[in-house]
PDB file of N, CA and C in Angstrom:
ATOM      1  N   UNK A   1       0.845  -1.169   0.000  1.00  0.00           N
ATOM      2  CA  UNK A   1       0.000   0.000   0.000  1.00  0.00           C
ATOM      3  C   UNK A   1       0.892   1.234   0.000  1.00  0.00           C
ATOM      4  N   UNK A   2       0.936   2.098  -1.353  1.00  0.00           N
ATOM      5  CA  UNK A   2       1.429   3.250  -1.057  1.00  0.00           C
ATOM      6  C   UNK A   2       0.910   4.339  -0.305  1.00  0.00           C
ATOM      7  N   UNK A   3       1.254   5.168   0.327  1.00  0.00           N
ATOM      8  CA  UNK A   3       0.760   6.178   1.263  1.00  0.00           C
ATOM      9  C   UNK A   3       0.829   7.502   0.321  1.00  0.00           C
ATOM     10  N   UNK A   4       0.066   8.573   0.231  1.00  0.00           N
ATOM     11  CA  UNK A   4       0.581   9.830   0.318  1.00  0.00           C
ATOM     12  C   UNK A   4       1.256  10.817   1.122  1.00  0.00           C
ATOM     13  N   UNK A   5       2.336  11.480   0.654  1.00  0.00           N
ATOM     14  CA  UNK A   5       3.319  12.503   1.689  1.00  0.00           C
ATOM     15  C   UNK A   5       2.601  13.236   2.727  1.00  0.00           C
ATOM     16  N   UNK A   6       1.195  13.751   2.089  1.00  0.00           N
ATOM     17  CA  UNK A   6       0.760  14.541   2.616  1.00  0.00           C
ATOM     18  C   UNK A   6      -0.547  14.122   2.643  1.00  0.00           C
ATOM     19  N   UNK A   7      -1.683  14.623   4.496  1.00  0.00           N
ATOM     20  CA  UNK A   7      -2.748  14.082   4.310  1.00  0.00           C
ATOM     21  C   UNK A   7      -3.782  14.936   3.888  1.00  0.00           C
ATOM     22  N   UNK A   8      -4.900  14.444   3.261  1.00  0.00           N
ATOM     23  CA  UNK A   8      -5.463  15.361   3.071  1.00  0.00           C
ATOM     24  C   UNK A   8      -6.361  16.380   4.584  1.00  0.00           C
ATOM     25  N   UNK A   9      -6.325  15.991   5.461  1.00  0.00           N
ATOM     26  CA  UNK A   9      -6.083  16.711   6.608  1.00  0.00           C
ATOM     27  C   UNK A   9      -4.770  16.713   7.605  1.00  0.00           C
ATOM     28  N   UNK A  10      -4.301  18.037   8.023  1.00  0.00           N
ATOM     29  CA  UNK A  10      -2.939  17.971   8.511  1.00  0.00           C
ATOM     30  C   UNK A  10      -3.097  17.522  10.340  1.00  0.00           C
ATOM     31  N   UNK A  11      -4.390  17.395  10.281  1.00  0.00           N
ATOM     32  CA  UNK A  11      -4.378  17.907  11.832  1.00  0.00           C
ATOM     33  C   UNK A  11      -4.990  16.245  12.151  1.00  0.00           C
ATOM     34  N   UNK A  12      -5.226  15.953  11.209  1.00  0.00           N
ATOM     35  CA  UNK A  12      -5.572  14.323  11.640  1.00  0.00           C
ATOM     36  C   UNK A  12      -4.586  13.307  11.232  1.00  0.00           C
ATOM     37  N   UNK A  13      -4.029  12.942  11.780  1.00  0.00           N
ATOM     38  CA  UNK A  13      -3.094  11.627  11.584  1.00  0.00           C
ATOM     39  C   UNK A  13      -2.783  10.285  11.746  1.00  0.00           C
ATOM     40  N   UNK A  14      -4.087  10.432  11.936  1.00  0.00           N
ATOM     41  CA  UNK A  14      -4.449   8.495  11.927  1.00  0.00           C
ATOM     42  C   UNK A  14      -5.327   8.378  10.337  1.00  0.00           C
ATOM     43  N   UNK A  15      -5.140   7.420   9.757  1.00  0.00           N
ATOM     44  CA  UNK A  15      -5.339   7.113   8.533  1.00  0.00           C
ATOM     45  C   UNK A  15      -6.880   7.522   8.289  1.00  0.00           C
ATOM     46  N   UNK A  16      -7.871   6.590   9.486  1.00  0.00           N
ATOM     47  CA  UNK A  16      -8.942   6.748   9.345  1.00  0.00           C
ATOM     48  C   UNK A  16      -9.771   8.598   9.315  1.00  0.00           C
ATOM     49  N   UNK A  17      -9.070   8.887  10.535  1.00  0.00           N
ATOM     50  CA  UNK A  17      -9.675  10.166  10.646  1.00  0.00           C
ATOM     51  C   UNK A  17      -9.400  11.548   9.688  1.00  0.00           C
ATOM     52  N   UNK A  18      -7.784  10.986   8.745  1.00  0.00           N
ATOM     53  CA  UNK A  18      -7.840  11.453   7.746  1.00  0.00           C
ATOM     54  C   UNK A  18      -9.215  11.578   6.311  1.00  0.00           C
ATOM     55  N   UNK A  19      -9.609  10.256   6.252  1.00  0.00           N
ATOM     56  CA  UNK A  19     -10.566  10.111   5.695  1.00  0.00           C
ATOM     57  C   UNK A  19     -11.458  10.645   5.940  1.00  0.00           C
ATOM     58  N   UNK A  20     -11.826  10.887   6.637  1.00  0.00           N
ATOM     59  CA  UNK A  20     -13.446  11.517   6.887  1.00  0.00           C
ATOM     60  C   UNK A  20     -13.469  13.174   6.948  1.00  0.00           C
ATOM     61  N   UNK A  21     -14.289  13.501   6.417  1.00  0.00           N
ATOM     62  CA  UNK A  21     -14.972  14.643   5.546  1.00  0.00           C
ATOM     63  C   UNK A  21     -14.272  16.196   7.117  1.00  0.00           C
ATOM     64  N   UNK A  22     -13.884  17.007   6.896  1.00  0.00           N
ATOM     65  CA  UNK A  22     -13.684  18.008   7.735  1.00  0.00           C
ATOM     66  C   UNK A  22     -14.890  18.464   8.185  1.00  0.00           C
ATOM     67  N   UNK A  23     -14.994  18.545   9.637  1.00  0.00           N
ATOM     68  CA  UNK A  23     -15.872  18.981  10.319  1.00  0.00           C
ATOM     69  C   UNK A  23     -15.911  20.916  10.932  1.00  0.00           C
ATOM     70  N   UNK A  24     -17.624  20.952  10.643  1.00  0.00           N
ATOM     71  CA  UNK A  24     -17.576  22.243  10.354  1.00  0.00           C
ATOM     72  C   UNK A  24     -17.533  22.695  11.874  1.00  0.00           C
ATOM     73  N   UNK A  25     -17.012  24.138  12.119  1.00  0.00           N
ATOM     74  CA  UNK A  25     -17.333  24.559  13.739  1.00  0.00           C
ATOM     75  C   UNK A  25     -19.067  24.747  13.936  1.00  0.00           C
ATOM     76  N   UNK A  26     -19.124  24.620  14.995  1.00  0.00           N
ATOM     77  CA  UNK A  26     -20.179  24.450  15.915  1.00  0.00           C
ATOM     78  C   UNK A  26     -20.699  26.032  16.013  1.00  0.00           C
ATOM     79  N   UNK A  27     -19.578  27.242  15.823  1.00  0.00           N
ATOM     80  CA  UNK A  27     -20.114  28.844  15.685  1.00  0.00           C
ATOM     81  C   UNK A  27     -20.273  28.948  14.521  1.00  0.00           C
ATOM     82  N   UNK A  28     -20.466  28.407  13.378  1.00  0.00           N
ATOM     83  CA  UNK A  28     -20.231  28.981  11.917  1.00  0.00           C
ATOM     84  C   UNK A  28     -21.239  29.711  11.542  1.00  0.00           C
ATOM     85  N   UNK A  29     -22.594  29.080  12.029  1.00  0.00           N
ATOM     86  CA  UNK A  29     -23.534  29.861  11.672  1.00  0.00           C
ATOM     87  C   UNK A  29     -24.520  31.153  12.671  1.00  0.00           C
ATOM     88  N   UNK A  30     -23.936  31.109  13.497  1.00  0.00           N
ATOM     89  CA  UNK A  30     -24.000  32.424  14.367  1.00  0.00           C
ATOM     90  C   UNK A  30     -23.655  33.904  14.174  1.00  0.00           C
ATOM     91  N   UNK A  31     -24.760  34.584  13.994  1.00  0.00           N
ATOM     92  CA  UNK A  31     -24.117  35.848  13.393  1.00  0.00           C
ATOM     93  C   UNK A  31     -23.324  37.079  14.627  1.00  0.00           C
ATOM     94  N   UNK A  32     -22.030  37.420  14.039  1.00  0.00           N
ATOM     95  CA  UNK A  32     -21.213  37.892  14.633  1.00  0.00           C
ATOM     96  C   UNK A  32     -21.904  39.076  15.592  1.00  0.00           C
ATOM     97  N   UNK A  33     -21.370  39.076  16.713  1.00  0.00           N
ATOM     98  CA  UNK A  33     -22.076  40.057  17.332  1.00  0.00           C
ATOM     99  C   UNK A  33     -20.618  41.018  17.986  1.00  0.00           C
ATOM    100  N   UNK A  34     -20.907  41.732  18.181  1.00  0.00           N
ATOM    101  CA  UNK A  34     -19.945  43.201  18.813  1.00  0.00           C
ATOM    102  C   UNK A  34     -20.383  44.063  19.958  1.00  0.00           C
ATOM    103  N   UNK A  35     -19.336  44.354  20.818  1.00  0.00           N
ATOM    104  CA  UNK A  35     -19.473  45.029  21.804  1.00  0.00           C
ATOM    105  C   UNK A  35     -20.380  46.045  22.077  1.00  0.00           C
ATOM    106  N   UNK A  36     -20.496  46.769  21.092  1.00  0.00           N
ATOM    107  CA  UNK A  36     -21.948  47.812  21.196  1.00  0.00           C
ATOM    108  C   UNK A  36     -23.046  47.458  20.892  1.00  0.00           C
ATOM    109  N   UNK A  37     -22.955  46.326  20.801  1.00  0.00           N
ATOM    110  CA  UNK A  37     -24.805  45.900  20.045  1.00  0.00           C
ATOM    111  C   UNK A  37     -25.121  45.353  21.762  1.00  0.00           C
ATOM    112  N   UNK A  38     -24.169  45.210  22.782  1.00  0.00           N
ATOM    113  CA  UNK A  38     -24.803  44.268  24.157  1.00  0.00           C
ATOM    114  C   UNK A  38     -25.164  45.929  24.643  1.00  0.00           C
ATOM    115  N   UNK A  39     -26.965  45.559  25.917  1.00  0.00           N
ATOM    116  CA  UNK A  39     -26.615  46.522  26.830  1.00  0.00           C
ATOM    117  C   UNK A  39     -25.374  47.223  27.529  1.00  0.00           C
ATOM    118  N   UNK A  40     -25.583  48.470  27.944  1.00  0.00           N
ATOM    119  CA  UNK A  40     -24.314  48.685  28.797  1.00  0.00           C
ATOM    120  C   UNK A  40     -24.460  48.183  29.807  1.00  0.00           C
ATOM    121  N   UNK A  41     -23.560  47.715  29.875  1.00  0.00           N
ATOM    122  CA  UNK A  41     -22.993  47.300  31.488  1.00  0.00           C
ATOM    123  C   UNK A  41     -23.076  45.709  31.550  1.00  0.00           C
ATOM    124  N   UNK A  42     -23.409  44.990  30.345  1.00  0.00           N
ATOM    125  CA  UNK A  42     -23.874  43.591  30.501  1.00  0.00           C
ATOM    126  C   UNK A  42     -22.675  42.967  30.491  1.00  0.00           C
ATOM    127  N   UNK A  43     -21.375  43.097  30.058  1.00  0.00           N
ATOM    128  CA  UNK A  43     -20.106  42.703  30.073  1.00  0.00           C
ATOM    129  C   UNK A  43     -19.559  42.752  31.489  1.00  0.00           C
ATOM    130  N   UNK A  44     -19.701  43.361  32.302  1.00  0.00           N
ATOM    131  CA  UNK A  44     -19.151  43.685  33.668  1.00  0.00           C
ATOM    132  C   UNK A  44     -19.881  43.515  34.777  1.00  0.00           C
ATOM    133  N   UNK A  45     -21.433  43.167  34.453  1.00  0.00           N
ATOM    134  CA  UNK A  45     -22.260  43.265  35.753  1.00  0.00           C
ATOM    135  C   UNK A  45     -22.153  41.857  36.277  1.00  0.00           C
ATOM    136  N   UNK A  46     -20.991  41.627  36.916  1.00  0.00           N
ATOM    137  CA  UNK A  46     -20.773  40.161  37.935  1.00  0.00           C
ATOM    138  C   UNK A  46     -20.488  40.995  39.203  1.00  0.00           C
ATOM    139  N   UNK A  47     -21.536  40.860  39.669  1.00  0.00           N
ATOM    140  CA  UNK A  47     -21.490  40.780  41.798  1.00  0.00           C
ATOM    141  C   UNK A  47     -21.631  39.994  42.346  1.00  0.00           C
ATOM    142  N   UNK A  48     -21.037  39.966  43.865  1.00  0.00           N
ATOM    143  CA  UNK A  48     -21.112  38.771  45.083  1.00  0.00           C
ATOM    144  C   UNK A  48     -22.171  39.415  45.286  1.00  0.00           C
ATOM    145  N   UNK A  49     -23.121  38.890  45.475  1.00  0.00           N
ATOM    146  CA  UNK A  49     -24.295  39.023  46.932  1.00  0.00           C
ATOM    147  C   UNK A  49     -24.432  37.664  48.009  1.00  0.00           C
ATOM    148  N   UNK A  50     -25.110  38.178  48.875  1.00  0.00           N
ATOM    149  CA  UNK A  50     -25.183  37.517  49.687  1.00  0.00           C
ATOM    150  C   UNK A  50     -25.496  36.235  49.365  1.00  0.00           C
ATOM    151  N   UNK A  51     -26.314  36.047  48.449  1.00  0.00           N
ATOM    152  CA  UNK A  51     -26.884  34.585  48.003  1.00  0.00           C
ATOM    153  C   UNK A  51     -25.367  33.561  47.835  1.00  0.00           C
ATOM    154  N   UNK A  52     -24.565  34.791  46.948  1.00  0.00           N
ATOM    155  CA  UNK A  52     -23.699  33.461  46.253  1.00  0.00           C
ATOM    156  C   UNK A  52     -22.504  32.967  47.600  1.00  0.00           C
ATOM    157  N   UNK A  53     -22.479  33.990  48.357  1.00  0.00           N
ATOM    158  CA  UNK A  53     -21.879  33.781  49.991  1.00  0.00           C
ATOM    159  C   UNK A  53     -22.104  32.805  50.680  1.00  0.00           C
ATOM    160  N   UNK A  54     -23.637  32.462  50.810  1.00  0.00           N
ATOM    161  CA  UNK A  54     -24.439  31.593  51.354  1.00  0.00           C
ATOM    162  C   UNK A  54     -24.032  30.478  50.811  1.00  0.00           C
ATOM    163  N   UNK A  55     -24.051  30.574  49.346  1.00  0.00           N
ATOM    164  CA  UNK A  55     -24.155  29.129  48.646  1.00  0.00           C
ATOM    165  C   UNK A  55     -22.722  28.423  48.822  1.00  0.00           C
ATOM    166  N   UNK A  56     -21.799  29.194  48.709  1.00  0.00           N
ATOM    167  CA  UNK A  56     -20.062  28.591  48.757  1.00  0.00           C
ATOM    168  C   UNK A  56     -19.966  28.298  50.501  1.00  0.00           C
ATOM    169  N   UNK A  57     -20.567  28.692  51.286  1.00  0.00           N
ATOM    170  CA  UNK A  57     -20.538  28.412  52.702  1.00  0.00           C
ATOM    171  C   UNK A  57     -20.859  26.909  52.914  1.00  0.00           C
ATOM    172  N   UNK A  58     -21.853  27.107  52.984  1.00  0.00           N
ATOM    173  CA  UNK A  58     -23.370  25.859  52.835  1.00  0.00           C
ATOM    174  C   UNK A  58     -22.690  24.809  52.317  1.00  0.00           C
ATOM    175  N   UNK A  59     -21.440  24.795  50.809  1.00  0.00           N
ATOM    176  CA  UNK A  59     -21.278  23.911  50.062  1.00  0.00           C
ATOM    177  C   UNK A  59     -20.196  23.486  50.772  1.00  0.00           C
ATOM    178  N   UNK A  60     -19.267  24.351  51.171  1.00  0.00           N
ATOM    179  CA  UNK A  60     -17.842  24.048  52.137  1.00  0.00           C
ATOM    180  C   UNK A  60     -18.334  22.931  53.469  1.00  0.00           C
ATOM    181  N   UNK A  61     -19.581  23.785  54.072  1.00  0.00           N
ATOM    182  CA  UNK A  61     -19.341  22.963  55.593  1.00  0.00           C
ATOM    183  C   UNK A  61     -20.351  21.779  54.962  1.00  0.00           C
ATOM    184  N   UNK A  62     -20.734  21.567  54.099  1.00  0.00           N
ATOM    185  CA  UNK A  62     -21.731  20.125  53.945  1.00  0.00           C
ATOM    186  C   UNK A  62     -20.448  19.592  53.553  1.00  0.00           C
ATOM    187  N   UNK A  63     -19.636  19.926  52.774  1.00  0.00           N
ATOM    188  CA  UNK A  63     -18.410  18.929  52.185  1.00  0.00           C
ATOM    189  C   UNK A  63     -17.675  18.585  53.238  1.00  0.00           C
ATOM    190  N   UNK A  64     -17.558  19.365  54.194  1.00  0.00           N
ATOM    191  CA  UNK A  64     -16.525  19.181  55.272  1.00  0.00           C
ATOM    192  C   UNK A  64     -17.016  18.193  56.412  1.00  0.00           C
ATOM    193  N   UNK A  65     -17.918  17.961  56.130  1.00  0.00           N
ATOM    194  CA  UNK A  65     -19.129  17.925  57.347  1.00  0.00           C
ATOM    195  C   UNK A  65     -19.074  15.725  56.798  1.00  0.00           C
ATOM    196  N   UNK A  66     -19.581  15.889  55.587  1.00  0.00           N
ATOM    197  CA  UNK A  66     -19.402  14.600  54.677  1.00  0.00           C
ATOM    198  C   UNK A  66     -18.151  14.216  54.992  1.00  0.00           C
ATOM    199  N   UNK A  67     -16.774  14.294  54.394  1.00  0.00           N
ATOM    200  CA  UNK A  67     -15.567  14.170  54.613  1.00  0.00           C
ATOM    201  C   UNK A  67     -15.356  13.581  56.245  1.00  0.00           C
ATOM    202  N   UNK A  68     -15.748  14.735  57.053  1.00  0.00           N
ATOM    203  CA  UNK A  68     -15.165  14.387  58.599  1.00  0.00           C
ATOM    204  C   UNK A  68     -16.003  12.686  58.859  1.00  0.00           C
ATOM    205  N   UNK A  69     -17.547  12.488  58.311  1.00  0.00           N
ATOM    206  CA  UNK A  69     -18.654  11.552  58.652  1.00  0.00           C
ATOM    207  C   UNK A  69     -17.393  10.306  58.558  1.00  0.00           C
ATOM    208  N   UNK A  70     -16.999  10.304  56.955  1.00  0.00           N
ATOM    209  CA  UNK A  70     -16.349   9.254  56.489  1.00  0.00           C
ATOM    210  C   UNK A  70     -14.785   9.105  57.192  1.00  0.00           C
ATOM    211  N   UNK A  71     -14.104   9.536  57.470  1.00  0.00           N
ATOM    212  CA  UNK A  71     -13.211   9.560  58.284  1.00  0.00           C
ATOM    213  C   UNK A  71     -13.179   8.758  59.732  1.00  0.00           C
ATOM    214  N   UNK A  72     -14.036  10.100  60.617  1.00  0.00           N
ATOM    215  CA  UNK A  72     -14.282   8.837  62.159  1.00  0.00           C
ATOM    216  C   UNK A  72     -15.451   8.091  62.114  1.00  0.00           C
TER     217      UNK A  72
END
């Protein structure tokens, strides 16, 4: 079996996956969007509130709480 030098995909290099058809991206058909088309402020509006305080607490001492059970 002769081989070719070059595959017809470069990024696949197993014989098989050479073969098969190039796969399209998953964004291709999404139309481009730009920084001024978002509300203002929608890029930057990430705050702590209290909720998300609560929630990383709550999640720490149940984990810790689990952990210590299995231990003694």
């Amino acid at each position: 079996m002769r081989r070719a030098l070059v595959l017809t995909n470069e990024s696949a290099r197993h014989w098989f996956r050479a073969s098969l058809p190039q796969r399209r991206s998953a964004f291709a058909d999404l139309p481009a969007t730009k920084a001024a088309d978002w509300p203002a402020g929608a890029a930057f509006d990430w705050r702590l509130t209290a909720a998300d305080v609560r929630g990383v607490a709550t999640t720490y001492f149940a984990t810790l709480a689990a952990v210590l059970a299995f231990i003694i």
